[in-house]
N, C-alpha and C. Protein backbone atom coordinates (compact mmCIF):
# COMPACT_ATOMS: atom_id res chain seq x y z
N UNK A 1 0.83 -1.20 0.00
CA UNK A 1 0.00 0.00 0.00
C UNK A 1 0.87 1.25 0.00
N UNK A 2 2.03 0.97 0.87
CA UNK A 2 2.90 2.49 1.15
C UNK A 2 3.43 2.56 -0.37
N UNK A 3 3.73 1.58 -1.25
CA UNK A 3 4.22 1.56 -2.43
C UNK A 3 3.38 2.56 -2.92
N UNK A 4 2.46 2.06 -3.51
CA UNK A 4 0.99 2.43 -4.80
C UNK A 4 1.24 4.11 -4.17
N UNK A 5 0.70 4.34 -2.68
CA UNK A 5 0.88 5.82 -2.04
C UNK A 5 2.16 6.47 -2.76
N UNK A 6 3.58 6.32 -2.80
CA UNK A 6 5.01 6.51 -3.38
C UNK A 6 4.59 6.65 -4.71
N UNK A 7 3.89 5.77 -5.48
CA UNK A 7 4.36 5.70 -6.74
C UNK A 7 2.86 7.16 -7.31
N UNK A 8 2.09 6.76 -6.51
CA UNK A 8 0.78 8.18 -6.87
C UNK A 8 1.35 9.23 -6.85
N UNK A 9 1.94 9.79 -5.68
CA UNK A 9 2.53 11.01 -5.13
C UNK A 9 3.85 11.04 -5.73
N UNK A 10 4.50 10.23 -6.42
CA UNK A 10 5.58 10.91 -7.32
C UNK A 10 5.53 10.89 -8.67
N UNK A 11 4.11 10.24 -9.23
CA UNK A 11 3.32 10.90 -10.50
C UNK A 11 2.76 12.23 -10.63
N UNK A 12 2.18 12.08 -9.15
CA UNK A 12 1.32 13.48 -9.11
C UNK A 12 2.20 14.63 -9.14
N UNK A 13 3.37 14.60 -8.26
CA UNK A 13 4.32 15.73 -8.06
C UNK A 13 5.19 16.02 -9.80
N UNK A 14 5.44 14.95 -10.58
CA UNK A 14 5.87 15.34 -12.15
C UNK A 14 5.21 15.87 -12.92
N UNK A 15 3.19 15.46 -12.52
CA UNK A 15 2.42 16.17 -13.47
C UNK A 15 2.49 17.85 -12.54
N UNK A 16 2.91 17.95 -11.51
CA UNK A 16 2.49 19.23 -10.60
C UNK A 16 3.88 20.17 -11.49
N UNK A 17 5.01 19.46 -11.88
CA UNK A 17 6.03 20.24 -12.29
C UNK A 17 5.85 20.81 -13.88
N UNK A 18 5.43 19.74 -14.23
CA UNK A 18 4.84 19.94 -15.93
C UNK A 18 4.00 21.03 -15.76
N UNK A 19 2.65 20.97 -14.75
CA UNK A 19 1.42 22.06 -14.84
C UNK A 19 2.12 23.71 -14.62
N UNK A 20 3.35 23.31 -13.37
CA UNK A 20 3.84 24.68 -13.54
C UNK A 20 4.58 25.07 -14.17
N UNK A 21 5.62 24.43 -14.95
CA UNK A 21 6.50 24.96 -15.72
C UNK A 21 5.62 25.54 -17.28
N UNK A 22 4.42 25.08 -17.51
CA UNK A 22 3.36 25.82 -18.46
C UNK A 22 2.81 26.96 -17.99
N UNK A 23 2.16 26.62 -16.54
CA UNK A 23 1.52 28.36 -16.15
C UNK A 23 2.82 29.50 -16.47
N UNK A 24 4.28 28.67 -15.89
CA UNK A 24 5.22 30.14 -15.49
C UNK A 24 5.24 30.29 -17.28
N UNK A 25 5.34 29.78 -18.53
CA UNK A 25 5.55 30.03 -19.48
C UNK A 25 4.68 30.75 -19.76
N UNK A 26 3.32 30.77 -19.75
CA UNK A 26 1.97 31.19 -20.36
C UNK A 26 1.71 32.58 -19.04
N UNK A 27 2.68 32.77 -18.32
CA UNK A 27 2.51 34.12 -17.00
C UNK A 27 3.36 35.17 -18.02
N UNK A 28 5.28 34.69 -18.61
CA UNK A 28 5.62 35.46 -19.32
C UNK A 28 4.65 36.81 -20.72
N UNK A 29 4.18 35.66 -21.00
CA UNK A 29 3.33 36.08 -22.15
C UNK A 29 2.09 36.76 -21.55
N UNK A 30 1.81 38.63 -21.28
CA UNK A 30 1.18 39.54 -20.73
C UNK A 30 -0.55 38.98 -20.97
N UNK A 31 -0.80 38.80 -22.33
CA UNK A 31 -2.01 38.33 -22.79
C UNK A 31 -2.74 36.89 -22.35
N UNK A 32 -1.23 36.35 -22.00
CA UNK A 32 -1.77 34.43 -21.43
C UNK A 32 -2.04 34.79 -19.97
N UNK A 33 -1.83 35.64 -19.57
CA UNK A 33 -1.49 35.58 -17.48
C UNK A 33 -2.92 35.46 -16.94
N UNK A 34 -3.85 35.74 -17.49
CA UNK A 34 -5.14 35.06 -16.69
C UNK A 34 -5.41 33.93 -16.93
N UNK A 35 -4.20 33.03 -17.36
CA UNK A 35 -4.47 31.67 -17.60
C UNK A 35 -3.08 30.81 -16.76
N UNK A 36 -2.30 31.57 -17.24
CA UNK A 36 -1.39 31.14 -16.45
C UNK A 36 -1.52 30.90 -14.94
N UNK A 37 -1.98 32.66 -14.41
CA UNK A 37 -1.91 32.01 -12.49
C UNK A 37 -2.77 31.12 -11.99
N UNK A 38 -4.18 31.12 -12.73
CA UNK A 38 -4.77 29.70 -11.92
C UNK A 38 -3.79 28.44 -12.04
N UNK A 39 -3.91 28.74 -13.51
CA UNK A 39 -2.75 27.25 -13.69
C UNK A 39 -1.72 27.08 -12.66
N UNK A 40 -0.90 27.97 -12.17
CA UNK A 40 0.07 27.81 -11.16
C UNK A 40 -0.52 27.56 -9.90
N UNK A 41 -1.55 28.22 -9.27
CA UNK A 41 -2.22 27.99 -8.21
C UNK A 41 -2.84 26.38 -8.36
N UNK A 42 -3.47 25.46 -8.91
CA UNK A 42 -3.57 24.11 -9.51
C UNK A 42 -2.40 23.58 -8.99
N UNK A 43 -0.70 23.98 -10.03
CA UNK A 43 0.35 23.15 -9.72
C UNK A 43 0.39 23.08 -8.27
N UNK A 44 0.46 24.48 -7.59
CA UNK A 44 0.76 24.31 -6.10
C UNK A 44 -0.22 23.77 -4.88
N UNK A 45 -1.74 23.42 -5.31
CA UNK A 45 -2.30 22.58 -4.73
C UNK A 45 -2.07 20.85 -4.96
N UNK A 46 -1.34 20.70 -6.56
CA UNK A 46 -1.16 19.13 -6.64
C UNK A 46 0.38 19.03 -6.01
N UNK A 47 0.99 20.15 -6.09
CA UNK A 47 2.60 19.87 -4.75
C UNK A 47 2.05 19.38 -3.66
N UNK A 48 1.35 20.34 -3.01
CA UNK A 48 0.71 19.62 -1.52
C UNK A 48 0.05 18.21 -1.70
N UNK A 49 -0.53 18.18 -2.08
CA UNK A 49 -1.16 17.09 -2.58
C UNK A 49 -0.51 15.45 -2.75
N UNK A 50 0.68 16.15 -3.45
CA UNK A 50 1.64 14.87 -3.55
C UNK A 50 2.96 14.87 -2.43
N UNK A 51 2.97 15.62 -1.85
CA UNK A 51 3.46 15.35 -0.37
C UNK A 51 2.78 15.14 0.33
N UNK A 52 1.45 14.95 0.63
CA UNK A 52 0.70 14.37 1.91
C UNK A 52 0.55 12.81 1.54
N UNK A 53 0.88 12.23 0.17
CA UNK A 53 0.83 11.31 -0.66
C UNK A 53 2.00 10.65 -0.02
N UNK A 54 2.93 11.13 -0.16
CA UNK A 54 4.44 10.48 0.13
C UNK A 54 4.97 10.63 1.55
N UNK A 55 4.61 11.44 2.15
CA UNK A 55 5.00 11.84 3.37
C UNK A 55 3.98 10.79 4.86
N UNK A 56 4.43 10.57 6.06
CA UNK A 56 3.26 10.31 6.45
C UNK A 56 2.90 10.96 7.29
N UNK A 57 1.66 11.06 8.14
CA UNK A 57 1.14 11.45 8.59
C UNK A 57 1.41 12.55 9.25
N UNK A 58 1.98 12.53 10.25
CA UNK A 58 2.46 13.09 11.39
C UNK A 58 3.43 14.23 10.68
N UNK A 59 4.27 14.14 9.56
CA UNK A 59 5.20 14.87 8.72
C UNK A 59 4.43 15.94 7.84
N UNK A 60 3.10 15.38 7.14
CA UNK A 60 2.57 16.06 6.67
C UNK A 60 1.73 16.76 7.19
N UNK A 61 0.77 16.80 8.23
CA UNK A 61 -0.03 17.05 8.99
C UNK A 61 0.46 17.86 10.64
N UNK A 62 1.33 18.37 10.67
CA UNK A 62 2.15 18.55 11.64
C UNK A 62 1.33 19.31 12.89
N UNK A 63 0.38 20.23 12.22
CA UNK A 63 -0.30 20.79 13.20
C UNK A 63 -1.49 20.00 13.43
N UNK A 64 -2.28 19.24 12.63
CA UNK A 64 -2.95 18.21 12.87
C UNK A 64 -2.78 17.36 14.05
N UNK A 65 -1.64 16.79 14.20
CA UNK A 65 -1.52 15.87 15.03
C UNK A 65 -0.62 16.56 16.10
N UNK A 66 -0.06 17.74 15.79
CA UNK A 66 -0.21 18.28 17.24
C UNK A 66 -1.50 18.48 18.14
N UNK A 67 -2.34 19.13 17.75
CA UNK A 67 -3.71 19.27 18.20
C UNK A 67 -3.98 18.17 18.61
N UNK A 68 -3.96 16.70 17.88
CA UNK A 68 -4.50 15.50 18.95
C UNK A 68 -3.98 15.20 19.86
N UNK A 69 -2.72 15.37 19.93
CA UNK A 69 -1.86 15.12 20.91
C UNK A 69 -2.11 16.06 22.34
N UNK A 70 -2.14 17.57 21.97
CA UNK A 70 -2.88 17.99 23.08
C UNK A 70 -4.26 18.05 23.73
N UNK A 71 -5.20 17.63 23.29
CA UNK A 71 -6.38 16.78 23.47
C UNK A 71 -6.80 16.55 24.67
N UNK A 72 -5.26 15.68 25.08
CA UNK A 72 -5.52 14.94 26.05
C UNK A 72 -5.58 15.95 27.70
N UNK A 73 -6.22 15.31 28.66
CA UNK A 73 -6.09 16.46 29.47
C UNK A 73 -4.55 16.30 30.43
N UNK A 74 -4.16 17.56 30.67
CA UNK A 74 -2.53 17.20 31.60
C UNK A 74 -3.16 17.07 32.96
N UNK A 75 -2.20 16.31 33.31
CA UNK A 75 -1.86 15.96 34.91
C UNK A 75 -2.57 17.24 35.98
N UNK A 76 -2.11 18.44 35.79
CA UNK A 76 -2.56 19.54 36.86
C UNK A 76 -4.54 19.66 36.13
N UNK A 77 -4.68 19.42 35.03
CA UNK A 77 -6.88 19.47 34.68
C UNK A 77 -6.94 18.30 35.29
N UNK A 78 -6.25 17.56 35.70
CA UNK A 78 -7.33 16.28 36.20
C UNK A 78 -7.11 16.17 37.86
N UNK A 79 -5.92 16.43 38.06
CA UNK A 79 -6.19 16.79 39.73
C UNK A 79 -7.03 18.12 39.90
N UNK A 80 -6.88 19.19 39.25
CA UNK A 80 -8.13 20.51 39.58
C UNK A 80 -9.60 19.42 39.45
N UNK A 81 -9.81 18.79 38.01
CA UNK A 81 -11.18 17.91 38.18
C UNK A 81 -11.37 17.69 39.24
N UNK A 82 -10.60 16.83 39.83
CA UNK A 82 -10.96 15.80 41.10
C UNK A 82 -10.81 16.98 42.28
N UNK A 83 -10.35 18.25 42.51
CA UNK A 83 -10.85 18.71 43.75
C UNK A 83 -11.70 19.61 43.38
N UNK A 84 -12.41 19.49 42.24
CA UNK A 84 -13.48 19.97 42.22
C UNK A 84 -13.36 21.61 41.95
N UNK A 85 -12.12 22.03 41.76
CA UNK A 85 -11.79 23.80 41.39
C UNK A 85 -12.05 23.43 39.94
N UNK A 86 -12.16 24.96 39.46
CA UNK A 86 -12.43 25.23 37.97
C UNK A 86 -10.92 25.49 37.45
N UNK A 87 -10.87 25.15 36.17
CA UNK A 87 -8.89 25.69 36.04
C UNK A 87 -9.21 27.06 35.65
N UNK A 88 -8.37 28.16 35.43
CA UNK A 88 -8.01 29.33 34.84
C UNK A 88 -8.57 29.55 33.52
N UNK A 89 -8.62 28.48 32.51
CA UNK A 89 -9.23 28.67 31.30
C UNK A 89 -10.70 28.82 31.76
N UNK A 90 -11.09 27.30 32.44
CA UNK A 90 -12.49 27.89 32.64
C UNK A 90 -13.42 28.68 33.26
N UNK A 91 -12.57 29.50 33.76
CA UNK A 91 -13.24 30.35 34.49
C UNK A 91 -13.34 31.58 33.54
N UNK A 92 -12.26 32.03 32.81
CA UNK A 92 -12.56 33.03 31.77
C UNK A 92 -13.29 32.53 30.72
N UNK A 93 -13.55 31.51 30.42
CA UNK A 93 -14.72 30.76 29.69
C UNK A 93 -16.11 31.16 29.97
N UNK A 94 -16.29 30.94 31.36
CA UNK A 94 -17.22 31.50 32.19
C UNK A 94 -17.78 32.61 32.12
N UNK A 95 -16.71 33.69 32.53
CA UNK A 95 -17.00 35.24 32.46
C UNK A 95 -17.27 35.77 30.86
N UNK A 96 -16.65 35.25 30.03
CA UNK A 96 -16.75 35.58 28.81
C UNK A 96 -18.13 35.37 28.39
N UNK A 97 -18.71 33.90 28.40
CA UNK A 97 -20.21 33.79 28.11
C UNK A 97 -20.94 34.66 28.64
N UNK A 98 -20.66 34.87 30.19
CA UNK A 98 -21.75 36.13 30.53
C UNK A 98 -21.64 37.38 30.26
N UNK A 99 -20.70 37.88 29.81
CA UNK A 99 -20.42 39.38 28.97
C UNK A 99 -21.31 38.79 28.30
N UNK A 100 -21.07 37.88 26.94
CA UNK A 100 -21.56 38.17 25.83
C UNK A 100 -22.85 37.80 25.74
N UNK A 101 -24.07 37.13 26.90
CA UNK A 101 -25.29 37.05 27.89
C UNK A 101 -25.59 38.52 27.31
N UNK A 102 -24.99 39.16 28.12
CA UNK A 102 -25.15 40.71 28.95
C UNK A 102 -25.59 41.72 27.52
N UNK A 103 -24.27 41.06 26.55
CA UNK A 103 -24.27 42.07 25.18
C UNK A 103 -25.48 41.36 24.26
N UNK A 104 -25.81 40.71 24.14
CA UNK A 104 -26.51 39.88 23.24
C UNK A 104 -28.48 40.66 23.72
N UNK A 105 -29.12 41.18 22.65
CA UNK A 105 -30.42 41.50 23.50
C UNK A 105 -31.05 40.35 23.18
């Protein structure tokens, strides 16, 4: 499977070089350039495209799987849980909803 993934994403990334090396040609030419930059904008969505292909997860997705990773709750939210205090976030959580209570008719 990681193969077929390799071999997609380094098709996709040759057609991504072909698509741009035509937009940047057809950008030179003043009369082609509203054809050209989509075209380039295209190449640079199939770049990404073919690095999330080849790359895995965690490499490509970096802020992705940071976010799951913090998710989880730390050590000091779960002892505040258990004595029953609110942490610091939620308390300005708190106050904030009731401002916007207050502002809202």
């Amino acid at each position: 499977m990681k193969f077929l993934r390799a071999l997609s994403g380094g098709l996709l990334w040759l057609g991504a070089c072909l698509l741009g090396l035509v937009g940047a040609i057809l950008c030179v030419t003043i009369i082609l350039l509203p054809i050209g930059l989509p075209l380039l904008g295209l190449s640079r969505r199939l770049f990404t495209r073919a690095v999330r292909l080849v790359l895995p997860r965690p490499l490509s997705h970096p802020a992705k799987e940071a976010a799951k990773r913090t998710r989880k709750k730390s050590p000091a939210q779960e002892i505040a849980k258990r004595a029953g205090k609110k942490s610091p976030t939620q308390k300005l959580a708190k106050r904030t909803r009731k401002k916007l209570r207050a502002v809202r008719p």
